[in-house]
C-alpha atoms as a PDB file:
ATOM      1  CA  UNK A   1       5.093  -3.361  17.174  1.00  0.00           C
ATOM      2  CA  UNK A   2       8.149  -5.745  16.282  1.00  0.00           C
ATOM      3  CA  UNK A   3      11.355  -5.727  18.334  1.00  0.00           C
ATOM      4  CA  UNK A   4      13.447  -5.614  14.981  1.00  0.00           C
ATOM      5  CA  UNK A   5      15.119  -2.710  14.628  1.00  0.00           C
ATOM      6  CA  UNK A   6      13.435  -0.939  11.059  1.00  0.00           C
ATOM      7  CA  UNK A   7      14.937   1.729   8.590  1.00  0.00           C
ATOM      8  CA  UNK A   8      13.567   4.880   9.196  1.00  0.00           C
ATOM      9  CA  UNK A   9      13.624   8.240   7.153  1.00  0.00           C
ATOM     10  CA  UNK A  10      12.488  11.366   8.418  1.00  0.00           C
ATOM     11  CA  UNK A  11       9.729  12.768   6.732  1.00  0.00           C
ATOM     12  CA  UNK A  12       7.629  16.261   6.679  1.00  0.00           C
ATOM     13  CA  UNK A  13       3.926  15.883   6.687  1.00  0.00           C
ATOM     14  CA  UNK A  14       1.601  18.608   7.497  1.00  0.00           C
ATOM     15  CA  UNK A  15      -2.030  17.295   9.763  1.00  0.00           C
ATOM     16  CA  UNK A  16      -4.714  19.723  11.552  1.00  0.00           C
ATOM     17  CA  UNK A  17      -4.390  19.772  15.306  1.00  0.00           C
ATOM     18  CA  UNK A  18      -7.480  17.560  15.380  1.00  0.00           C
ATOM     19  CA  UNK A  19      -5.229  14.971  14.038  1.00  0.00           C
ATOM     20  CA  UNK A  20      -2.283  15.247  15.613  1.00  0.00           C
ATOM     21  CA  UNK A  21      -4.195  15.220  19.518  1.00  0.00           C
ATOM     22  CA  UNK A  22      -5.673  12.014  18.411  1.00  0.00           C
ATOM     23  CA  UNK A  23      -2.567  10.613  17.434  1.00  0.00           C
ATOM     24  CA  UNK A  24      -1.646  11.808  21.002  1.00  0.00           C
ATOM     25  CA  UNK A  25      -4.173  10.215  22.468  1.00  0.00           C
ATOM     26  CA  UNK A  26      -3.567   6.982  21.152  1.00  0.00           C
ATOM     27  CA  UNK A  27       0.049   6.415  21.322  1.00  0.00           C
ATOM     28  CA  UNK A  28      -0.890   6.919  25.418  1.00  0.00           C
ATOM     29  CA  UNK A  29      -3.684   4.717  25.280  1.00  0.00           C
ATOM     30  CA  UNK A  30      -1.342   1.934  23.292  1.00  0.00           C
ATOM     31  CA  UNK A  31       1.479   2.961  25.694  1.00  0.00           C
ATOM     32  CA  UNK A  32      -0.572   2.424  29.181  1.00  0.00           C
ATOM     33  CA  UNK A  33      -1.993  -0.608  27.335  1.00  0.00           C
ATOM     34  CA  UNK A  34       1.447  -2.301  26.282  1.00  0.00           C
ATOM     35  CA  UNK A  35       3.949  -0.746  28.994  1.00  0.00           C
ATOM     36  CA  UNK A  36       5.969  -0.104  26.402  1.00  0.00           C
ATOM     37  CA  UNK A  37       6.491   3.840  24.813  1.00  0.00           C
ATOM     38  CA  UNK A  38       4.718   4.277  21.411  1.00  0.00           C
ATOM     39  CA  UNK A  39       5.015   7.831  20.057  1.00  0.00           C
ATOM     40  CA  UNK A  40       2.646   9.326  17.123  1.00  0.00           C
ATOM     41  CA  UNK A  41       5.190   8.521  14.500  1.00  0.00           C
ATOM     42  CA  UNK A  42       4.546   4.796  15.230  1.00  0.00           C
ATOM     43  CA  UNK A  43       0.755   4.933  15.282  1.00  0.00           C
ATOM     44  CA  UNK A  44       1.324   7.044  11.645  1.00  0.00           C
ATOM     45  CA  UNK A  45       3.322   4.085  10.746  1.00  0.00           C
ATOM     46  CA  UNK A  46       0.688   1.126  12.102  1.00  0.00           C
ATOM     47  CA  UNK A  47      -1.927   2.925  10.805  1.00  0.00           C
ATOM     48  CA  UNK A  48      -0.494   3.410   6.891  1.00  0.00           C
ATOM     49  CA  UNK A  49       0.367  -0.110   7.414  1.00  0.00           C
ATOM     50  CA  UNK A  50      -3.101  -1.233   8.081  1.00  0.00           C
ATOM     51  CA  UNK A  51      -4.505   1.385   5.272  1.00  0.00           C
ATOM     52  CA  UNK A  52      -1.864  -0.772   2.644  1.00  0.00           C
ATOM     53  CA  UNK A  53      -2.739  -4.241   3.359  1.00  0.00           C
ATOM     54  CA  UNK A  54      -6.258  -3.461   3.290  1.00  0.00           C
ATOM     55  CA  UNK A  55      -5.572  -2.194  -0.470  1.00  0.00           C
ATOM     56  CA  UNK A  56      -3.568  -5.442  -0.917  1.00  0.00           C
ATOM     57  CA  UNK A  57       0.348  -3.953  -0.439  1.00  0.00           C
ATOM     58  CA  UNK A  58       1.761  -5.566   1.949  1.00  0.00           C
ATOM     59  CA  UNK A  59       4.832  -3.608   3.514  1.00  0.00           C
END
């Protein structure tokens, strides 16, 4: 992730448990693998960022 500072707005989204222990999962996988904390809000954000410049919007 980038050190700049970003604009966030709270949001409501509603996921199955699967999904949300994944997202678990990975933001401790990225966060032993960087040393730096990630949370599951940022791997919802890299991932919808990866999902739009794959369909050409680039955020």
């Amino acid at each position: 992730m980038s050190d700049e500072k970003e604009k966030l707005i709270r949001s409501t989204i509603y996921l199955e448990e699967e999904v949300l222990e994944a997202l678990k999962e990975v933001a401790e996988e990225y966060s032993k693998e960087t040393g730096q904390k990630w949370s599951k809000g940022a791997v919802i954000r890299v991932a919808l960022s990866e999902f739009f410049s794959r369909r050409g919007k680039i955020l």
